[in-house]
PDB file of N, CA and C in Angstrom:
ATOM      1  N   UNK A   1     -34.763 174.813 233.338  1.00  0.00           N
ATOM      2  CA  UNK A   1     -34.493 174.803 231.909  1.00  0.00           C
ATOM      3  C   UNK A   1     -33.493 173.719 231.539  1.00  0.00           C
ATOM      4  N   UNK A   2     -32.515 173.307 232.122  1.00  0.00           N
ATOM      5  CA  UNK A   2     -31.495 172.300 232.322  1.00  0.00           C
ATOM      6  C   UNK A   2     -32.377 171.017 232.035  1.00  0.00           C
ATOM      7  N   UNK A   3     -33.351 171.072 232.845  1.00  0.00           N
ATOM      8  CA  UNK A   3     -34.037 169.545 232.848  1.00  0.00           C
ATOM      9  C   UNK A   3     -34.551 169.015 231.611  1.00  0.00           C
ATOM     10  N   UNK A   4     -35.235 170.100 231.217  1.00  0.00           N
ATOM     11  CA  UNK A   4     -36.083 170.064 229.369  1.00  0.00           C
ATOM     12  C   UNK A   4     -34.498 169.874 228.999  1.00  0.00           C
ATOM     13  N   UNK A   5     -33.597 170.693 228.804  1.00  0.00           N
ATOM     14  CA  UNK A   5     -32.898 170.269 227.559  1.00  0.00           C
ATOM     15  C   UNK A   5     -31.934 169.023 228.019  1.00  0.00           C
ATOM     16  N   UNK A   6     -31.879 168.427 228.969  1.00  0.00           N
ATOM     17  CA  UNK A   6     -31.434 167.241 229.346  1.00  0.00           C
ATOM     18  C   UNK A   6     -32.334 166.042 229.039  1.00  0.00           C
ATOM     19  N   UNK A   7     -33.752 166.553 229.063  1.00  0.00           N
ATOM     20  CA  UNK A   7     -35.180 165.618 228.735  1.00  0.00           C
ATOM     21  C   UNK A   7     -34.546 164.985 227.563  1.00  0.00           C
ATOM     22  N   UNK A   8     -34.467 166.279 226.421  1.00  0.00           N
ATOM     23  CA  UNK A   8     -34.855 166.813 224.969  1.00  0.00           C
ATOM     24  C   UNK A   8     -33.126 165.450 224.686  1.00  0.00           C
ATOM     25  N   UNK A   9     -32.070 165.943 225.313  1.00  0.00           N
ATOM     26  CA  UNK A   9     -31.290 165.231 225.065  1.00  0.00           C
ATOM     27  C   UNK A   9     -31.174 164.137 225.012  1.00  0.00           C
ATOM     28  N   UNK A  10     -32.044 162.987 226.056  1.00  0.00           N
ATOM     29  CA  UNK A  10     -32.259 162.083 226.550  1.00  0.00           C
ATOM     30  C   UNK A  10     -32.839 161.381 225.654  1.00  0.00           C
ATOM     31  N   UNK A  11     -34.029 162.364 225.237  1.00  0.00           N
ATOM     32  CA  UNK A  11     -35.195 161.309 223.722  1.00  0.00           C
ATOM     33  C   UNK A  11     -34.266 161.526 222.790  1.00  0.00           C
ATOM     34  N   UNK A  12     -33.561 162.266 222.229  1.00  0.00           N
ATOM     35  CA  UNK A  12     -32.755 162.468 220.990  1.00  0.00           C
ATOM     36  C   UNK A  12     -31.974 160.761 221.076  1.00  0.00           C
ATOM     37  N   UNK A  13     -31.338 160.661 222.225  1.00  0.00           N
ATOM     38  CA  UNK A  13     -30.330 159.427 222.148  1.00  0.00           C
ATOM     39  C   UNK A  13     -31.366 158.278 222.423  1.00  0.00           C
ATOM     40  N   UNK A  14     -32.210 158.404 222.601  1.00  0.00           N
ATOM     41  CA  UNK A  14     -33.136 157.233 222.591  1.00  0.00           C
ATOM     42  C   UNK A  14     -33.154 156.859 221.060  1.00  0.00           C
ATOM     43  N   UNK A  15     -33.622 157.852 220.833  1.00  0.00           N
ATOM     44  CA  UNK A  15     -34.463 157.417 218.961  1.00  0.00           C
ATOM     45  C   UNK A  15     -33.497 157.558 218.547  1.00  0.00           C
ATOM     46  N   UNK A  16     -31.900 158.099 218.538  1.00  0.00           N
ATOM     47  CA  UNK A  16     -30.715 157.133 217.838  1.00  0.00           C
ATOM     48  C   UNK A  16     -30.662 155.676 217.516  1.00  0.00           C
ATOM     49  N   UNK A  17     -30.476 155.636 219.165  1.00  0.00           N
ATOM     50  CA  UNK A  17     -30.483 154.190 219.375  1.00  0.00           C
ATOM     51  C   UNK A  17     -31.090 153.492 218.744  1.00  0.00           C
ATOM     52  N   UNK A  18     -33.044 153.532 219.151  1.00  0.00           N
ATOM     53  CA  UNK A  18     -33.675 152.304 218.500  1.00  0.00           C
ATOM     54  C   UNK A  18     -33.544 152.643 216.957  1.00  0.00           C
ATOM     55  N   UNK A  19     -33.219 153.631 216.310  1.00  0.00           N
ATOM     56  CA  UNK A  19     -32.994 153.655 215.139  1.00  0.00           C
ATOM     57  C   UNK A  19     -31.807 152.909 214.659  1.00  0.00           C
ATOM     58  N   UNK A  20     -30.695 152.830 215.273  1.00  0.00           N
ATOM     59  CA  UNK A  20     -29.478 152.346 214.919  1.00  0.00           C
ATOM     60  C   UNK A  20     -29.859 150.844 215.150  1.00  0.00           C
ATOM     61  N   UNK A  21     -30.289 150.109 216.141  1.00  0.00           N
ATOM     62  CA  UNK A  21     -30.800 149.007 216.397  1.00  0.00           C
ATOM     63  C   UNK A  21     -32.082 148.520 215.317  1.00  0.00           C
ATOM     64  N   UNK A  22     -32.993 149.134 215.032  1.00  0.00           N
ATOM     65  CA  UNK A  22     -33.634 148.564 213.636  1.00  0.00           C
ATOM     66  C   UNK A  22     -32.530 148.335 212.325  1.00  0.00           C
ATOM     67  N   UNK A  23     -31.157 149.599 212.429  1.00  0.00           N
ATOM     68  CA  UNK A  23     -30.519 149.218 211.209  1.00  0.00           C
ATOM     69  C   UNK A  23     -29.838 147.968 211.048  1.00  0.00           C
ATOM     70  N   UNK A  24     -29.481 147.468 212.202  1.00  0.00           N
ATOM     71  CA  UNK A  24     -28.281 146.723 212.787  1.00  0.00           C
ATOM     72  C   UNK A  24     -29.530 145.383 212.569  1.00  0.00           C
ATOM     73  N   UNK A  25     -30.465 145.446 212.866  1.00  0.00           N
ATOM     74  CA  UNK A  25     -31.373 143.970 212.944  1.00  0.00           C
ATOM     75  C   UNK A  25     -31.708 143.650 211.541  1.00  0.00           C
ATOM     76  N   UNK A  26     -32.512 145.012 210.776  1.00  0.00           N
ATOM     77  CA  UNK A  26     -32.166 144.859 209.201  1.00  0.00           C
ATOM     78  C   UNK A  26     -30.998 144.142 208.064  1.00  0.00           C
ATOM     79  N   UNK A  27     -29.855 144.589 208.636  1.00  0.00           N
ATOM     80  CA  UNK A  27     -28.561 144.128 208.300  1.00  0.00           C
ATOM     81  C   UNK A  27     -28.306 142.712 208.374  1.00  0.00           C
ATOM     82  N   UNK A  28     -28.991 142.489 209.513  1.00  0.00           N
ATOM     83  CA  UNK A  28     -28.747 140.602 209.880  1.00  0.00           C
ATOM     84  C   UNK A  28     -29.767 140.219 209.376  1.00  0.00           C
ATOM     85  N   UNK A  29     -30.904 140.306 209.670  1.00  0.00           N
ATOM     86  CA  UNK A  29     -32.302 139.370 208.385  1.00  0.00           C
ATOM     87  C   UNK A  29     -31.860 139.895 207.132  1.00  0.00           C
ATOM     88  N   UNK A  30     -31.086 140.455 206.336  1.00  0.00           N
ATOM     89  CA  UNK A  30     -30.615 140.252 204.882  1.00  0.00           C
ATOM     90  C   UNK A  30     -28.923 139.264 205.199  1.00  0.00           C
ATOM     91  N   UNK A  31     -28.194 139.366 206.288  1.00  0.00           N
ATOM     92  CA  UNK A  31     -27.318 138.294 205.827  1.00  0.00           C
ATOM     93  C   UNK A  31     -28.011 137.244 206.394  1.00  0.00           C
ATOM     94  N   UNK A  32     -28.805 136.461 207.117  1.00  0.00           N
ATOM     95  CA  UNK A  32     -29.569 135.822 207.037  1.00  0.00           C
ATOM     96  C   UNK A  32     -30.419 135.374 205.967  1.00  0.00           C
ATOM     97  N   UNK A  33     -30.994 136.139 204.895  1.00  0.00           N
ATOM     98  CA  UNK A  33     -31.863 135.501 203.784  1.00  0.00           C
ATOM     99  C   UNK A  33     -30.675 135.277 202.479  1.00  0.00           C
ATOM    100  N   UNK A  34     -29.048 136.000 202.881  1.00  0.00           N
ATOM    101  CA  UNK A  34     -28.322 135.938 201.779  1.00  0.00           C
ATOM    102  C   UNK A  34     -27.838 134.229 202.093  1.00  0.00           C
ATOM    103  N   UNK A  35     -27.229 133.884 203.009  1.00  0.00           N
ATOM    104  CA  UNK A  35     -26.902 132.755 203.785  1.00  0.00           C
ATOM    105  C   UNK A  35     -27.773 131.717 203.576  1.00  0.00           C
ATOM    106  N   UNK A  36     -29.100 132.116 203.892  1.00  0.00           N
ATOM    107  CA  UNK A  36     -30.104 130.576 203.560  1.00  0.00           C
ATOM    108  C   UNK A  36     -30.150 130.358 201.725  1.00  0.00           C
ATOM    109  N   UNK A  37     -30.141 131.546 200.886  1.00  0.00           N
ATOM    110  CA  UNK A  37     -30.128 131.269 199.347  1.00  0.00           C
ATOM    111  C   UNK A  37     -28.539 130.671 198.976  1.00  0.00           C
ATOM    112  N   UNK A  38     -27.735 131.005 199.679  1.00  0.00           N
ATOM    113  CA  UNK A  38     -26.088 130.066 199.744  1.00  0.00           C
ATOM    114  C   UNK A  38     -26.398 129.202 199.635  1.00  0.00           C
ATOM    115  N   UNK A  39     -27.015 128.476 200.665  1.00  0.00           N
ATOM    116  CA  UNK A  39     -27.133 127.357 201.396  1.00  0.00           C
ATOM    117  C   UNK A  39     -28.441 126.309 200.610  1.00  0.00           C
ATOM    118  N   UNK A  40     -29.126 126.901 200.128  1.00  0.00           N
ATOM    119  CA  UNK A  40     -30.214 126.521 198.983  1.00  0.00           C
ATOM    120  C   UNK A  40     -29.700 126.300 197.591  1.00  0.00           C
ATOM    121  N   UNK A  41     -28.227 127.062 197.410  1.00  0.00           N
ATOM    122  CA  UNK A  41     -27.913 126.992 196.239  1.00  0.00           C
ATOM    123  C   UNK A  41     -26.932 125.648 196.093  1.00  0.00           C
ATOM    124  N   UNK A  42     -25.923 125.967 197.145  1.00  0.00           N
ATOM    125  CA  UNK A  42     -25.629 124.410 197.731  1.00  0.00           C
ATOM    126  C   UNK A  42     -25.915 123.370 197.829  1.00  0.00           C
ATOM    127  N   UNK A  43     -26.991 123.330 198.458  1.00  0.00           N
ATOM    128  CA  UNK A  43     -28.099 122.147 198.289  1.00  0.00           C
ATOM    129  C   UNK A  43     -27.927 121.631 197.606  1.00  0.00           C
ATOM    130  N   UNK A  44     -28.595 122.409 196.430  1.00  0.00           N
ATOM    131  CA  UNK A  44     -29.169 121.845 195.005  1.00  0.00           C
ATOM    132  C   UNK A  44     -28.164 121.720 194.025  1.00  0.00           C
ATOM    133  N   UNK A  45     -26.756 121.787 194.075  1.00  0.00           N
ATOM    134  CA  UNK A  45     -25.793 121.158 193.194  1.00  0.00           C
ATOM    135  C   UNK A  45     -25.555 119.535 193.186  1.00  0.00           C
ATOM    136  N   UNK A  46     -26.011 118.760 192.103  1.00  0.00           N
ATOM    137  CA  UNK A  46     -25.716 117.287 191.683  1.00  0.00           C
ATOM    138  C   UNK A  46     -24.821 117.237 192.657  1.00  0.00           C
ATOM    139  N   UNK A  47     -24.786 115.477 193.190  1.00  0.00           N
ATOM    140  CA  UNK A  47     -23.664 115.085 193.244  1.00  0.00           C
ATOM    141  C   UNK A  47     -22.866 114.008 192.809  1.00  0.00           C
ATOM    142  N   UNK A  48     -21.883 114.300 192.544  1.00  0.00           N
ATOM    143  CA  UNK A  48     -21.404 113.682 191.498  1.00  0.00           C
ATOM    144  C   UNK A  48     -20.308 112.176 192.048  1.00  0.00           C
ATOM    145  N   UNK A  49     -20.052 110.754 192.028  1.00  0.00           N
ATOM    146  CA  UNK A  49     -19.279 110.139 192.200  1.00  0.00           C
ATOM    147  C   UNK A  49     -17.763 110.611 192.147  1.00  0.00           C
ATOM    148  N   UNK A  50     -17.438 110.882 191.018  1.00  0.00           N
ATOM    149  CA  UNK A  50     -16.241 111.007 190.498  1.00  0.00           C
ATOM    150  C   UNK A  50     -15.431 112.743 190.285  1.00  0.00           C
ATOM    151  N   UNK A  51     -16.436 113.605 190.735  1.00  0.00           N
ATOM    152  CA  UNK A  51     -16.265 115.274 191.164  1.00  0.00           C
ATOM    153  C   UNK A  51     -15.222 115.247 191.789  1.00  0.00           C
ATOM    154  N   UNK A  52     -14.049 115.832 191.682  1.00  0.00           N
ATOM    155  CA  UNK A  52     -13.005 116.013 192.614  1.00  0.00           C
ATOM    156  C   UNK A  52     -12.042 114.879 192.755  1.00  0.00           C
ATOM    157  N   UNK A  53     -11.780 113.761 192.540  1.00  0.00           N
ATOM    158  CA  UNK A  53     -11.508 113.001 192.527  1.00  0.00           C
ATOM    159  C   UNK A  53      -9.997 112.864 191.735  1.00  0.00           C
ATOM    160  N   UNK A  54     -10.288 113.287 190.605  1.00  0.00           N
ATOM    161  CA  UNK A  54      -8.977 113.822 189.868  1.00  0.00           C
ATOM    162  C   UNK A  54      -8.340 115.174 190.021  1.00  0.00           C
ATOM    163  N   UNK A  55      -7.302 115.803 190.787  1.00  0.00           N
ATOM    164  CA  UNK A  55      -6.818 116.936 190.836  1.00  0.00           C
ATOM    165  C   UNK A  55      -6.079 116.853 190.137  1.00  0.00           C
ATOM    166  N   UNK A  56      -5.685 118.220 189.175  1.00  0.00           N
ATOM    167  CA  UNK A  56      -4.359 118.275 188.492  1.00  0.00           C
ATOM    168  C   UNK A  56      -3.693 119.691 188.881  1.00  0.00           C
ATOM    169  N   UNK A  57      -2.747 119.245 189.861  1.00  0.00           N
ATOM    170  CA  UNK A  57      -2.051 119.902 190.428  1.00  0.00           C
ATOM    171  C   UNK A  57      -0.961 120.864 189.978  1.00  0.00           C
ATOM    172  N   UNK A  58      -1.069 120.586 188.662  1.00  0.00           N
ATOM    173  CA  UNK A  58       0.361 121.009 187.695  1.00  0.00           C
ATOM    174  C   UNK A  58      -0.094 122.061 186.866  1.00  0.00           C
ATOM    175  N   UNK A  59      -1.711 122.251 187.030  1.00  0.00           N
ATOM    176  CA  UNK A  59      -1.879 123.532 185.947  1.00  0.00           C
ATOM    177  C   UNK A  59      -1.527 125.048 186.451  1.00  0.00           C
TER     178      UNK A  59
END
């Protein structure tokens, strides 16, 4: 009887796991698609000669 509920225990922490591991991979392909739209948004800002160029340090 030990063995079944050691089995029973055994699959329980399995399908934690790969459950916690689909959450954890989920989590990274969205900061992954948040990161590439950063990085797309970045991109695509003009650039400008004279941007930055003047700081006013005193405001």
């Amino acid at each position: 009887m030990a063995g079944v509920s050691a089995g029973i225990a055994a699959q329980v922490a399995l399908t934690q796991q790969a459950i916690a591991l689909e959450v954890l991979k989920q989590s990274v392909e969205l900061q992954q698609q948040a990161a590439a739209a950063l990085i797309d948004a970045v991109a695509s800002v003009p650039v400008s000669g004279s941007l930055g160029v003047n700081i006013n340090i005193s405001a």
